[in-house]
Protein backbone atom coordinates (compact mmCIF):
# COMPACT_ATOMS: atom_id res chain seq x y z
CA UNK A 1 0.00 0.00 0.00
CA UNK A 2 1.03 3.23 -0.98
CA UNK A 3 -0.07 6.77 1.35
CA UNK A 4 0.87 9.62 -0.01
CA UNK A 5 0.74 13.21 2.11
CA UNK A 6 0.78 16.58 0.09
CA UNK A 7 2.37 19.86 1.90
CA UNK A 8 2.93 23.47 1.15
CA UNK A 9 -0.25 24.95 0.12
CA UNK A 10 -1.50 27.92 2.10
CA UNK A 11 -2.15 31.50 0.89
CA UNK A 12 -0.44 33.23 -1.53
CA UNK A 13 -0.72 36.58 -3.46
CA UNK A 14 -1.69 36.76 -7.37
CA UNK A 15 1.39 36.62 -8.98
CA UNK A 16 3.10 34.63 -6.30
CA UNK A 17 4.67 30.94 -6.17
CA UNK A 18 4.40 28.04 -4.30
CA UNK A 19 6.50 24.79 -3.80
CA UNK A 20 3.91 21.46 -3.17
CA UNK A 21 5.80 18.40 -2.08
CA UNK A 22 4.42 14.75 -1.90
CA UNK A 23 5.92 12.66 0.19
CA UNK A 24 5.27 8.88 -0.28
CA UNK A 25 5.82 6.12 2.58
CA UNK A 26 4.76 2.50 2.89
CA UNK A 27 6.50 1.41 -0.34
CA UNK A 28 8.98 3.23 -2.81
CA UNK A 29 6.76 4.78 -5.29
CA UNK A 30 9.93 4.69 -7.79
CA UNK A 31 8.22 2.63 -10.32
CA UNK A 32 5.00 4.28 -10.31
CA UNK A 33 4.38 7.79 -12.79
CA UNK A 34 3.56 10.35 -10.32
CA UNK A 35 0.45 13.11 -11.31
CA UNK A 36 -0.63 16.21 -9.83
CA UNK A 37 -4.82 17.09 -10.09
CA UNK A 38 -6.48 19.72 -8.26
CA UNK A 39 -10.26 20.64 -7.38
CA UNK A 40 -11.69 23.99 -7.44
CA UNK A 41 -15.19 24.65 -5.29
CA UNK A 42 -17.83 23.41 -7.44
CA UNK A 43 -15.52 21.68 -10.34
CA UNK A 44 -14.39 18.24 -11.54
CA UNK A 45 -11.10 17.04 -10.74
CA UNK A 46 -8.57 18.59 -13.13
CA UNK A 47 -5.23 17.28 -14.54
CA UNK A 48 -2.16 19.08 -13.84
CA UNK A 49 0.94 17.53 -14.68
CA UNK A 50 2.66 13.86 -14.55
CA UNK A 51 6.11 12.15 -15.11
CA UNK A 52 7.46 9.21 -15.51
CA UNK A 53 9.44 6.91 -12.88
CA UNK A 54 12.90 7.55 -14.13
CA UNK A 55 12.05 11.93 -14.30
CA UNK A 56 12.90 11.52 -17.68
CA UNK A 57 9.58 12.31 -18.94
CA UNK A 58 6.70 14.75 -18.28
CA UNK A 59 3.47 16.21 -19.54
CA UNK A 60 1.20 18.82 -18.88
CA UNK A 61 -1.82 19.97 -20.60
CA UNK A 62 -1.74 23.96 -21.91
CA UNK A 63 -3.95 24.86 -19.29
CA UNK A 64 -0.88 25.20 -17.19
CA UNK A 65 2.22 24.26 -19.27
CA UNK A 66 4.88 27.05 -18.62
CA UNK A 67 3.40 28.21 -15.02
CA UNK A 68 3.67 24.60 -13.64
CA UNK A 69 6.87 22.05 -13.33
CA UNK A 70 6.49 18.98 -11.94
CA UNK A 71 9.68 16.69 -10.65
CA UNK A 72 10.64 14.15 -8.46
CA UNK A 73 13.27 13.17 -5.82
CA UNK A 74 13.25 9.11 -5.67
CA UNK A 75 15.92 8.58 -3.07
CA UNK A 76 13.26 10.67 -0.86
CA UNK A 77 10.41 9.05 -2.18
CA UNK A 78 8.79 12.16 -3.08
CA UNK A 79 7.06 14.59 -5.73
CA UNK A 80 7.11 18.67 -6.29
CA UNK A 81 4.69 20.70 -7.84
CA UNK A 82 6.72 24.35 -8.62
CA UNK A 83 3.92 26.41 -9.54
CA UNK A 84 4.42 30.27 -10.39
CA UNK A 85 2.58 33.28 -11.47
CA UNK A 86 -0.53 31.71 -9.25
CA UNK A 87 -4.38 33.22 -9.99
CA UNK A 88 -6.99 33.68 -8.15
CA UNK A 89 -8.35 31.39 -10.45
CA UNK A 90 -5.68 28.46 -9.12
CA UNK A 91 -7.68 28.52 -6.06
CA UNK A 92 -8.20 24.61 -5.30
CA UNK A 93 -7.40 21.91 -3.24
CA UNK A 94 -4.27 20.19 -4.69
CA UNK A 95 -3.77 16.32 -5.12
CA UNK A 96 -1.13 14.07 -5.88
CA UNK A 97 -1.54 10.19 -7.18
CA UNK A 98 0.94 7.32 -8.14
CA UNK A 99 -0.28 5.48 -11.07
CA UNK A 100 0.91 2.97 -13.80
CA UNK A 101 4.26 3.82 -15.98
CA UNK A 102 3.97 2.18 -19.16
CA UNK A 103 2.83 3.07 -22.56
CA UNK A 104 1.32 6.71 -22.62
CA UNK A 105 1.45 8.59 -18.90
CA UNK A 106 -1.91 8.64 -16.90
CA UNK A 107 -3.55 11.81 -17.33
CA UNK A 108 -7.21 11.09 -15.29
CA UNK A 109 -8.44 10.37 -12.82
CA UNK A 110 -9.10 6.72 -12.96
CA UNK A 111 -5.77 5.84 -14.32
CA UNK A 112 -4.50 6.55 -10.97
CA UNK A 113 -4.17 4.07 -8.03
CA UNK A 114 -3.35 6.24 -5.19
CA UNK A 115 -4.17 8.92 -3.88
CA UNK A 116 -3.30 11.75 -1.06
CA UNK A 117 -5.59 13.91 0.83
CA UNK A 118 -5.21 17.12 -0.57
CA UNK A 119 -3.73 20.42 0.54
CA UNK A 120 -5.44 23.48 -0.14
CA UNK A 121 -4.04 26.41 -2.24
CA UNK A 122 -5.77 29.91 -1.56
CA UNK A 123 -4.27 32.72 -4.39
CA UNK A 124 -5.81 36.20 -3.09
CA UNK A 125 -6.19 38.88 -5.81
């Protein structure tokens, strides 16, 4: 079993950045993709960002490509979410998951099997 814990959320000014870590403990999530969602009052789960088990590869959808940057630290079995230039409209609770690594990355929410319990993000205008 997997449990992963998000930090670093809080509140920030428009225009501001913010470091998210995940931190992953009961087993090494080194072979598992890593992705970053969040959920904004009233909205779906969105899709932020993902990459592989080695680092070597990542995606993100335009929604956020340039503002985001995901990585990864496997000898501490953890995740980062850099995130810069933050919106009100970033406002959300923020989630990582650990989900398969082959073929084409996971980008949804049901190609994910784990999941962490959020930490909120709060961008004031």
């Amino acid at each position: 079993q997997v449990h992963l814990e998000e930090s670093g959320g809080g509140l920030v000014q428009a225009g501001g950045s913010l470091r998210l870590s995940c931190a992953a403990s009961g087993r090494t999530v080194s072979s598992y993709a890593m992705g970053w969602f969040r959920r904004a009052p009233g909205q779906e789960r969105e899709f932020l960002s993902v990459i592989s088990a080695s680092g070597e590869r990542t995606y993100y959808p335009d929604s956020v490509k340039g503002q985001f940057t995901i990585s990864r630290d496997s000898a501490k079995n953890a995740v980062y979410l850099q995130m810069n230039n933050l919106k009100p409209e970033d406002t959300a609770v923020y989630y990582c998951a650990a989900g398969p690594n082959w073929g084409l990355l996971p980008r949804t929410v049901s190609d994910y099997w784990y999941w962490g319990q959020g930490t909120q993000v709060t961008i004031s205008s």
